[in-house]
Protein backbone atom coordinates (compact mmCIF):
# COMPACT_ATOMS: atom_id res chain seq x y z
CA UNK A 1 266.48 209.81 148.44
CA UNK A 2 264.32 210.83 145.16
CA UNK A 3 263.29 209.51 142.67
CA UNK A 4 262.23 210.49 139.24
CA UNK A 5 260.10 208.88 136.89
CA UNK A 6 260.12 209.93 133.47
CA UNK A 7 257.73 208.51 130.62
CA UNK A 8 259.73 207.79 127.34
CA UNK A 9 258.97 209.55 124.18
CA UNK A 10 255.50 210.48 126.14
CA UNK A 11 253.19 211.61 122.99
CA UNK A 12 254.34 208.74 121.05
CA UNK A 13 253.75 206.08 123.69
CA UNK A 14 250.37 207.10 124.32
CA UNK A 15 249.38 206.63 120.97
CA UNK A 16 251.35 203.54 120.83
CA UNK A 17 249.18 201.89 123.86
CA UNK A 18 245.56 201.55 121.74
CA UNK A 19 247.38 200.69 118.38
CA UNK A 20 249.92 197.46 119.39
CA UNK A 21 250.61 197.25 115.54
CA UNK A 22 252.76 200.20 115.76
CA UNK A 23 255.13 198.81 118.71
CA UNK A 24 258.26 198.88 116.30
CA UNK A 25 257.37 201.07 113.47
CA UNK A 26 258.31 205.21 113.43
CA UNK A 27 256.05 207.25 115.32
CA UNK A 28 256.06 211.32 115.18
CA UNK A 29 253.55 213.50 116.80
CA UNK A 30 252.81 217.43 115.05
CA UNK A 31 251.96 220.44 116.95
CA UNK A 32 248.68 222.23 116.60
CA UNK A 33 247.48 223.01 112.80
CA UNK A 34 249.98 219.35 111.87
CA UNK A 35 252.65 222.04 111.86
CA UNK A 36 255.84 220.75 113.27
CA UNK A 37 257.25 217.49 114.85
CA UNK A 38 257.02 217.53 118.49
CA UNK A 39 257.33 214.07 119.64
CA UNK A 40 259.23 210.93 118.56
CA UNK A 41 259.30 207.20 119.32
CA UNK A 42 263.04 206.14 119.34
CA UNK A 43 262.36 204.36 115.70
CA UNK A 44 261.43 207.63 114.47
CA UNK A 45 265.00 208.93 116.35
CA UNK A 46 267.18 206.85 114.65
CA UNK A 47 265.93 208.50 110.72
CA UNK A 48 267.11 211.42 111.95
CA UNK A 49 264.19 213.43 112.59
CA UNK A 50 264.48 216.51 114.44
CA UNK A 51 262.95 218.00 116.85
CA UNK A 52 261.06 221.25 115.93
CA UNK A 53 261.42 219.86 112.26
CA UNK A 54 258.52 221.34 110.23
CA UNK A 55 256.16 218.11 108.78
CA UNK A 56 256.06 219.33 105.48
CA UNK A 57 260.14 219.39 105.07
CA UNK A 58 260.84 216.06 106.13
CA UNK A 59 257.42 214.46 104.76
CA UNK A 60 259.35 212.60 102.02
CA UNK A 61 261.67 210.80 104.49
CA UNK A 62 258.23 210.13 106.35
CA UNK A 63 257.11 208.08 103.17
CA UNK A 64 259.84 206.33 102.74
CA UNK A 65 260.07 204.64 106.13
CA UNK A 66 256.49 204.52 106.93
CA UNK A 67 256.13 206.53 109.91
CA UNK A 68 252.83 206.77 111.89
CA UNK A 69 252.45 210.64 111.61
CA UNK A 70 249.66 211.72 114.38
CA UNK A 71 248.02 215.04 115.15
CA UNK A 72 248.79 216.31 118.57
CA UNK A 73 245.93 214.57 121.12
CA UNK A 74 245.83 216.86 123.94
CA UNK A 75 243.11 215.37 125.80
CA UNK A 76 244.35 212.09 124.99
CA UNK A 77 247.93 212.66 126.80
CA UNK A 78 246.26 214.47 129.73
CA UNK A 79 244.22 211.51 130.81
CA UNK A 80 247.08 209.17 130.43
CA UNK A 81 249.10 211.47 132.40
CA UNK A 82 246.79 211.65 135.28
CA UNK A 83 246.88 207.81 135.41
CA UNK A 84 250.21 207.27 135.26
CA UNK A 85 250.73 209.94 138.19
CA UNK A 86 247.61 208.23 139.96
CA UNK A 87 249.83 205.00 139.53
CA UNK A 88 253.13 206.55 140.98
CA UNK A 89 250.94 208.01 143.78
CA UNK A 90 250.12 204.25 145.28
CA UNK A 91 253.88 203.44 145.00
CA UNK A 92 255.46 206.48 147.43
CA UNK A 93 254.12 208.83 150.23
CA UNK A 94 254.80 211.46 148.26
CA UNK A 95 254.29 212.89 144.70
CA UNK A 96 255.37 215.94 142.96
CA UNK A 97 253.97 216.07 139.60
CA UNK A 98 257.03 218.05 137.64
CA UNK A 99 255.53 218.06 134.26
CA UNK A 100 252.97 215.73 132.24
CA UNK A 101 255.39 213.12 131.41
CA UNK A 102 257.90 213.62 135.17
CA UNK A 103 257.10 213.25 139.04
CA UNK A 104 259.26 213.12 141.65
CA UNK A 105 258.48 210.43 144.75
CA UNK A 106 260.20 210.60 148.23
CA UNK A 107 261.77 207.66 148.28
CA UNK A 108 263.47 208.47 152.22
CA UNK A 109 261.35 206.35 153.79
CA UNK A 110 262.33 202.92 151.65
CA UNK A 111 266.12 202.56 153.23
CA UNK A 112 265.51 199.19 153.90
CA UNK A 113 264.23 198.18 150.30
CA UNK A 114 266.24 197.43 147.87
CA UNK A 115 266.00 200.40 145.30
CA UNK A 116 266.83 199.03 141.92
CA UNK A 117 264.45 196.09 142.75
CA UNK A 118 261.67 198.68 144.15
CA UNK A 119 262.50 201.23 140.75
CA UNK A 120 262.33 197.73 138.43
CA UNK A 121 258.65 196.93 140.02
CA UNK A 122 257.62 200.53 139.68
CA UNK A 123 258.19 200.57 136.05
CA UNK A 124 256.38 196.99 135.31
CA UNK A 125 253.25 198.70 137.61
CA UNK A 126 253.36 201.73 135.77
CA UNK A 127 253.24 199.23 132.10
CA UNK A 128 250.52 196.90 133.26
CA UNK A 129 248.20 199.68 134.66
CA UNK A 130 248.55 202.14 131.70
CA UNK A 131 250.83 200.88 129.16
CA UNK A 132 253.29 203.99 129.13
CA UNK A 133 256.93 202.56 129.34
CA UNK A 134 259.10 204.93 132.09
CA UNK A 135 262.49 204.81 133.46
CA UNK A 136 263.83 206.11 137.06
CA UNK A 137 266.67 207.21 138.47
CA UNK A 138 266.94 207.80 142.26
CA UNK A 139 269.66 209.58 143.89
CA UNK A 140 270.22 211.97 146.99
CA UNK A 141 268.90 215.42 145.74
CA UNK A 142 266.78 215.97 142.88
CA UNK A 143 269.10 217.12 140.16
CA UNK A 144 271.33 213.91 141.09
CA UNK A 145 268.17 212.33 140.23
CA UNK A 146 267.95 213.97 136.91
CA UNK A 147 270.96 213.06 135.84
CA UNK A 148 270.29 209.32 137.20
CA UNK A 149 266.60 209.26 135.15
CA UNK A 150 268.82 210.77 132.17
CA UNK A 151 271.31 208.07 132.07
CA UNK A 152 268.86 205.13 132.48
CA UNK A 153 267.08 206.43 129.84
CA UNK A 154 269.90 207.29 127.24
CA UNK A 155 272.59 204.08 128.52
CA UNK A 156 270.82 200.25 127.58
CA UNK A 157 272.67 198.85 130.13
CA UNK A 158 271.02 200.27 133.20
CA UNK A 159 267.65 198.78 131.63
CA UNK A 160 265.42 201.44 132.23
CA UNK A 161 266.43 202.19 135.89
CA UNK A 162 269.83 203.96 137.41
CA UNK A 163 270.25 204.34 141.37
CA UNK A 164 272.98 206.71 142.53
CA UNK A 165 273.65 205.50 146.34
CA UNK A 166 277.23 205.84 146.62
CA UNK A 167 279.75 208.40 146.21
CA UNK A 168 281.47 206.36 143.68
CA UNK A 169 278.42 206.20 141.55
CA UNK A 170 277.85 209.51 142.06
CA UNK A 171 281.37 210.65 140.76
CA UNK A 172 281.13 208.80 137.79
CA UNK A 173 278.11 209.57 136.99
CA UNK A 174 279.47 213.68 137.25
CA UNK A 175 281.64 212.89 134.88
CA UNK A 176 279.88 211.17 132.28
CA UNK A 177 277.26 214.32 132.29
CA UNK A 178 277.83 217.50 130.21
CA UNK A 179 277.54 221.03 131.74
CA UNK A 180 274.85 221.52 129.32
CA UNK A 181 272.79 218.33 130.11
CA UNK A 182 272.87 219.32 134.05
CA UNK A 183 268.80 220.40 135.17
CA UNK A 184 268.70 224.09 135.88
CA UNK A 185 271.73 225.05 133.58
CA UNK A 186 270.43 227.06 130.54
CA UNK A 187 272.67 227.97 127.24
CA UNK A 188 274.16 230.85 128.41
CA UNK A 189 275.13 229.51 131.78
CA UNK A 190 276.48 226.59 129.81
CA UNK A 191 278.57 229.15 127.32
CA UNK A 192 280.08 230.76 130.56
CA UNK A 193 281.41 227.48 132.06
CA UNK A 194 282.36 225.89 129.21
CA UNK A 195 284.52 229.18 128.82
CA UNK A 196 286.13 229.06 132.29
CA UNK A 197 286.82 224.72 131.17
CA UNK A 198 283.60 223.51 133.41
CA UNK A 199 283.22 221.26 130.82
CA UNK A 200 281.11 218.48 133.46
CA UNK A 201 279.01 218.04 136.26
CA UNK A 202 282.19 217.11 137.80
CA UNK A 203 283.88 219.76 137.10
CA UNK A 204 281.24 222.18 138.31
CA UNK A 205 280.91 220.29 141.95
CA UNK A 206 283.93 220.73 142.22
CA UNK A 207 284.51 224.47 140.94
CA UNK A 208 285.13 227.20 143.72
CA UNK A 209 281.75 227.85 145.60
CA UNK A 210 282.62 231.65 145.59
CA UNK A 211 283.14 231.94 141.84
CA UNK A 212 279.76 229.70 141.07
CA UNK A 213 277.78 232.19 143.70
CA UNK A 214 279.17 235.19 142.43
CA UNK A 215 278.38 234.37 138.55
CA UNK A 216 275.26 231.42 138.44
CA UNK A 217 274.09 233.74 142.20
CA UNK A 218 272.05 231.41 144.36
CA UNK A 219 270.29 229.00 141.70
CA UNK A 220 273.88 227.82 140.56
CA UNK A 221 274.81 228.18 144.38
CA UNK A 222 271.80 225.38 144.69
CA UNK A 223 272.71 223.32 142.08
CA UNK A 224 276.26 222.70 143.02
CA UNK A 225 275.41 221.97 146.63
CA UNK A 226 272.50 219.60 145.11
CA UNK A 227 275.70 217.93 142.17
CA UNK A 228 277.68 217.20 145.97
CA UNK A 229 274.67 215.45 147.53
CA UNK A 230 272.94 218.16 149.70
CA UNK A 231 269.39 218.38 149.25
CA UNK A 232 268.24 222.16 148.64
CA UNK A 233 265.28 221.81 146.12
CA UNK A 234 262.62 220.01 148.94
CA UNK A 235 259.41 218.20 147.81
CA UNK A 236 256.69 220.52 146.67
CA UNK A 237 253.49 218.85 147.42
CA UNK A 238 251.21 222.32 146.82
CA UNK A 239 251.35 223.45 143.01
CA UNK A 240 252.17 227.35 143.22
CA UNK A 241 249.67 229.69 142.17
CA UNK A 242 249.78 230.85 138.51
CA UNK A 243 251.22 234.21 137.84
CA UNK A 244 249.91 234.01 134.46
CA UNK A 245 247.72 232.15 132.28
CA UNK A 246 247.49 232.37 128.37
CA UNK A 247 245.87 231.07 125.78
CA UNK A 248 247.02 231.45 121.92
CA UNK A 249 246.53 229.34 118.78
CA UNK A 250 247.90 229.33 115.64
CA UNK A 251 245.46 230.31 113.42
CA UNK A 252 244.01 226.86 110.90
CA UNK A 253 243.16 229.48 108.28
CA UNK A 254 244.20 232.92 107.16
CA UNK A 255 242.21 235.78 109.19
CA UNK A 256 243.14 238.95 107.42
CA UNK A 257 239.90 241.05 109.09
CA UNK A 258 239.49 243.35 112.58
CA UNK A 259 235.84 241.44 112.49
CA UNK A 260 237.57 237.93 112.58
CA UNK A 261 240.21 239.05 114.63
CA UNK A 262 238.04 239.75 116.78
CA UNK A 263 236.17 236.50 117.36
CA UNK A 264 239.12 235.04 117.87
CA UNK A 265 240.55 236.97 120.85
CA UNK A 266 237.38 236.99 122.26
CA UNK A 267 237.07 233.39 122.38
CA UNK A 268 240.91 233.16 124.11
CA UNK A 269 239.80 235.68 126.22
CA UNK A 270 237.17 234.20 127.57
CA UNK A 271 239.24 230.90 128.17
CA UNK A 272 241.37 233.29 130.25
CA UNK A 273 238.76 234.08 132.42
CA UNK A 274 237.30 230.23 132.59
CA UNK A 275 240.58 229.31 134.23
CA UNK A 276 240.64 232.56 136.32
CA UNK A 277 237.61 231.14 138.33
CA UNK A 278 238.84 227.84 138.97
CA UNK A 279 241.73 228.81 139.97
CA UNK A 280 239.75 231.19 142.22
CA UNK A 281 241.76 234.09 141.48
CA UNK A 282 241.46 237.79 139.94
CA UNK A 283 243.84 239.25 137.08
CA UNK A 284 244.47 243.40 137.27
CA UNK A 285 246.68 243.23 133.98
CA UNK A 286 246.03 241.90 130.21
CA UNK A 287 248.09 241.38 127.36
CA UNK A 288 246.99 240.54 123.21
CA UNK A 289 249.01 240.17 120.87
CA UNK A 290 248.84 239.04 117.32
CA UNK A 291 251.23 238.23 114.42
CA UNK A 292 251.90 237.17 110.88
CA UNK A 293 253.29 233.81 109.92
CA UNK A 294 256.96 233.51 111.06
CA UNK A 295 257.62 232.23 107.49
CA UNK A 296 256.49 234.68 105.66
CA UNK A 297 259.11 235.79 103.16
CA UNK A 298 257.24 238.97 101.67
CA UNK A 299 258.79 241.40 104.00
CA UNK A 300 255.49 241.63 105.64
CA UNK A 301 255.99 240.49 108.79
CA UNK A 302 253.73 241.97 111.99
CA UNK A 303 254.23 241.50 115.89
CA UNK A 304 251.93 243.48 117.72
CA UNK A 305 251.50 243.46 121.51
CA UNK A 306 249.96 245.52 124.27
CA UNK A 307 249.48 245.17 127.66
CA UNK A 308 246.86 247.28 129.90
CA UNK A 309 245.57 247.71 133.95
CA UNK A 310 241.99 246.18 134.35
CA UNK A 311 239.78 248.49 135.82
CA UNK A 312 240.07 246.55 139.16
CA UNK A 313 241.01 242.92 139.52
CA UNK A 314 238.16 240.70 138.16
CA UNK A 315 237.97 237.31 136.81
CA UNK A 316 234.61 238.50 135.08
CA UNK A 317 234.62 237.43 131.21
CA UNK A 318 232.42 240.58 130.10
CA UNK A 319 234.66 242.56 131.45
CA UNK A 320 237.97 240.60 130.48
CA UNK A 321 236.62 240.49 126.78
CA UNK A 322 235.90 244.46 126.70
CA UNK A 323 239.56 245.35 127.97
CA UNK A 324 241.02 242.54 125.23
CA UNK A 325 238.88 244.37 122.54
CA UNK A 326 239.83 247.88 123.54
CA UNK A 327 243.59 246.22 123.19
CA UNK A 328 243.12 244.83 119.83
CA UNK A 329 241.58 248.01 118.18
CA UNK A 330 244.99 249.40 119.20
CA UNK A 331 247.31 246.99 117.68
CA UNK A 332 245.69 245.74 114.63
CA UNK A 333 247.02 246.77 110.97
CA UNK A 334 244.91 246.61 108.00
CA UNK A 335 246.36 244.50 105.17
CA UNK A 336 248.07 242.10 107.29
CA UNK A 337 247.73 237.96 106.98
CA UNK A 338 247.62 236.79 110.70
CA UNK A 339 248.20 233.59 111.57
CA UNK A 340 248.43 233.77 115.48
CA UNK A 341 247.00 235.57 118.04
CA UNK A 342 246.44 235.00 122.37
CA UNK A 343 245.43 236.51 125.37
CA UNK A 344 247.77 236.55 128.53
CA UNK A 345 245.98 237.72 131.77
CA UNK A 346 248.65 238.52 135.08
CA UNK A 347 248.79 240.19 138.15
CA UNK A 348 247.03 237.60 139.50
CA UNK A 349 246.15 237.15 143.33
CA UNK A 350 243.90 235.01 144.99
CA UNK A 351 240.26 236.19 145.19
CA UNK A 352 239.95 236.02 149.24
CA UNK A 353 242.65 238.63 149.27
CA UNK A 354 240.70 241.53 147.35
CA UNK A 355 237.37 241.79 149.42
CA UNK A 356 237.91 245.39 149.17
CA UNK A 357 237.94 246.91 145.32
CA UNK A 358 240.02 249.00 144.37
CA UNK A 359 238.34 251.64 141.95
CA UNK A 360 237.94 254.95 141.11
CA UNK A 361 233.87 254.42 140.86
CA UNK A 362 234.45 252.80 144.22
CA UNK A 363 230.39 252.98 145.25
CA UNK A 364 229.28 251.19 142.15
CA UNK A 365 232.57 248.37 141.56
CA UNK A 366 231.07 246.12 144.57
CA UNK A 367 227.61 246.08 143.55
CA UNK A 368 228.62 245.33 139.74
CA UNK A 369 230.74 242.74 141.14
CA UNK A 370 228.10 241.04 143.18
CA UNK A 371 226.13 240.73 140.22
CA UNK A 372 228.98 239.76 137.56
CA UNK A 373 230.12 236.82 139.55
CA UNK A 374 226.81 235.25 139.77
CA UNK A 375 226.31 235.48 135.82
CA UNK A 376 229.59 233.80 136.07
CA UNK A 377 228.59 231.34 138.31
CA UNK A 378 225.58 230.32 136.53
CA UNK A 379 227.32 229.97 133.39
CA UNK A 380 230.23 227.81 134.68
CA UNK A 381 227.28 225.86 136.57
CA UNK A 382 225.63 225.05 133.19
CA UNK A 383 229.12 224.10 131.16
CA UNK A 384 229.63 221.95 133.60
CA UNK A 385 226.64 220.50 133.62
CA UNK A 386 226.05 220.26 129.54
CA UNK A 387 229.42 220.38 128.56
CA UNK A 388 231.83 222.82 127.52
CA UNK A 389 230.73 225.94 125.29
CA UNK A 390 226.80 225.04 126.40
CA UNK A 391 226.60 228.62 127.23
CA UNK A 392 229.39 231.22 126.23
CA UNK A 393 229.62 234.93 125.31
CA UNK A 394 227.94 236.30 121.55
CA UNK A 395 231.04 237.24 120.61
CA UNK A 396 233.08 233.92 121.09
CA UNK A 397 233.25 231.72 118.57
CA UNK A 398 235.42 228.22 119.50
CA UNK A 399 234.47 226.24 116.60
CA UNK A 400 236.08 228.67 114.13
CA UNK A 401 239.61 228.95 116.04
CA UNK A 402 239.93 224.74 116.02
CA UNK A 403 243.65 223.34 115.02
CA UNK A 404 244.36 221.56 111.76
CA UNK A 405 243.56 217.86 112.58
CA UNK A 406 243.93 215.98 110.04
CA UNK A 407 245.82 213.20 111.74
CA UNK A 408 243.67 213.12 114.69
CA UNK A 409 243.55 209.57 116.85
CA UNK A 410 240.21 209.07 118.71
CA UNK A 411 239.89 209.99 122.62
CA UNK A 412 240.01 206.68 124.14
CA UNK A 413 239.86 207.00 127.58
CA UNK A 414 238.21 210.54 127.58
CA UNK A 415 235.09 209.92 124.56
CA UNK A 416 232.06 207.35 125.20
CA UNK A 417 232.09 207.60 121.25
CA UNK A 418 235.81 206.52 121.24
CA UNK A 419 236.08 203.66 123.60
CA UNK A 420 237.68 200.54 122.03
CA UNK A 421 235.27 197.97 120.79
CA UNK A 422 236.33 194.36 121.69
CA UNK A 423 234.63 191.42 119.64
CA UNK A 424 234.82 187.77 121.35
């Protein structure tokens, strides 16, 4: 059996759990620069607002009913993320952290227990250690699971917590789901069954195996064996290694200027190659890119991407930031308002595996190497140390490149500056 436990309306409840005055008033949470509405507390739900809605469209209707409008607290929701999964941890063998707000446990060893019971306990553990309200489902196979987590958190009547044990509960619980709402179907997949009258989870469990391998291939193949109760999707207790890493912001200001540009993808380059090293791995490949706003109704719109070979892998941020610069000579047009821009390193492989470079200036790579990764290392030794940005490239500039804020709550668990003061 699995379970998965989801935290509800994740963004919102975190910033509900310092501020107890706001328990049963409209919450939203904006995306970076205050831009659009990314999170909601069920109050906020029930006006209406949208997902994805941009603030400034629906700020009116904010007035109105008096919703708590926050700017998005990154480091905020990452701390009370890690609690809440070091919470789940002490509650199952296992853990597979799915997302920032999901984890699945093994619950196979708990036959004896009495599931909704145990699932009722883990939510009230999960409340008094952190304060983040979750629900859980628990079913056979993970995707059961999904849809068990989905319906205790949509129905009231489970209460927060929905075990699938039987194969009567499973079966209606098939048929209550949409083809649509199932965990690994996508749009189009959706389009395609609802066009052959797979119009439920039932329907596709019970849809011809061929047909579903020979048009969904082996994912659907999975997820229909996983919608009849056999496990295919096992516990993954080792997060894969990134192929990729990026980092991009939306710009808090217009930047208009190759010199400003500039500054900017060097900073998110040299992020790139700060997570590089801890996750102790070399890129060969790079990708910039830069655009315009996506609003912009003058006709002036601008995408422009490249991607280029590093000279040999490297995780170096000299060298990373040279090869981004190179890039963004190449794509950048005069007369253009940007508003984005980001810095995607791939091809990534573990640094054990490359002992030997692979260069054309074979005799000198090594020996630059050597010498690059100990600047490196003394750097991330004294960021560490001093904090973040202590020491960092000439050309980086973080402190320009910082989100709109505005609506920024304080870092409570993460901040000396920050922690709650309590008067007696």
């Amino acid at each position: 059996m699995f379970a998965l436990v989801d935290c509800n309306n994740f963004y919102a409840s975190c910033e509900r759990t310092f501020r107890p005055e706001l328990r049963l008033r409209p919450v939203v949470v904006l995306s970076n620069n205050d831009g659009c509405i990314i999170a909601r507390s069920e109050e906020a739900k029930a006006l209406g607002i949208q997902m994805g809605t941009p603030e400034f469209k629906c700020r009116p209707l904010l007035r109105q009913h008096n919703v708590a409008v926050f700017s998005s607290n990154y480091a905020l929701y990452g701390d009370m993320s890690s609690r809440v999964m070091a919470t789940l941890a002490a509650l199952a063998p296992e853990i597979e952290v799915y997302s920032i707000d999901e984890a699945f446990l093994d619950m196979s060893s708990f036959s004896r227990f009495d599931l909704p019971d145990y699932a009722r306990q883990m939510r009230k553990t999960v409340r008094l250690h952190t304060g983040i309200p979750v629900c859980v489902g628990i079913a056979p196979t993970k995707t059961l699971a999904k849809i068990a987590n989905r319906l205790a958190k949509k129905n009231p009547h489970y209460q927060g917590v929905c075990v699938l044990a039987t194969a009567a509960e499973i079966q209606a619980a098939l048929l209550r789901t949409k083809v649509e709402d199932i965990w690994g179907i996508g749009r189009q997949w959706s389009k395609l069954l609802q066009a052959k009258r797979i119009e439920s989870a039932a329907d596709l469990a019970a849809a011809s195996a061929a047909w579903v391998r020979k048009h969904l291939h082996i994912v659907g193949a999975r997820i229909q064996a996983e919608l009849q109760g056999t496990s295919c999707l096992p516990m993954e207790l080792v997060r894969p290694a990134k192929q990729s890493i990026c980092t991009s912001r939306s710009f808090g200001r217009n930047v208009s200027t190759l010199a400003e540009m500039q500054k900017a993808v060097a900073t998110f380059a040299g992020k790139c190659a700060v997570k590089l090293r801890k996750e102790d791995s070399l890129a060969s490949l790079l990708t910039v890119f830069i655009a315009t706003s996506p609003f912009d109704e003058s006709g002036c719109r601008y995408w422009g991407t490249r991607t280029a070979a590093l000279q040999y892998p490297t995780q170096d941020s000299i060298a990373i930031l040279k090869a981004a610069e190179t890039i963004l000579a190449g794509i950048f047009r005069d007369g253009k308002v940007y508003k984005k821009a980001g810095v995607i390193v791939s091809g990534i492989v573990p640094r054990a595996s490359c002992s030997t470079t692979l260069s054309l200036f074979a005799e000198a790579a090594p020996a630059a190497n050597a010498r690059d990764a100990k600047l490196m290392q003394a750097m991330d030794a004294v960021n560490q140390r001093y904090g973040r940005g202590a020491v960092h490239l000439a050309a980086e500039n973080a402190e320009s490149w910082k989100p709109h804020q505005e609506r920024l709550s304080p870092r409570y668990t993460t901040r000396w500056s920050d922690i709650i003061e309590v008067r007696m």
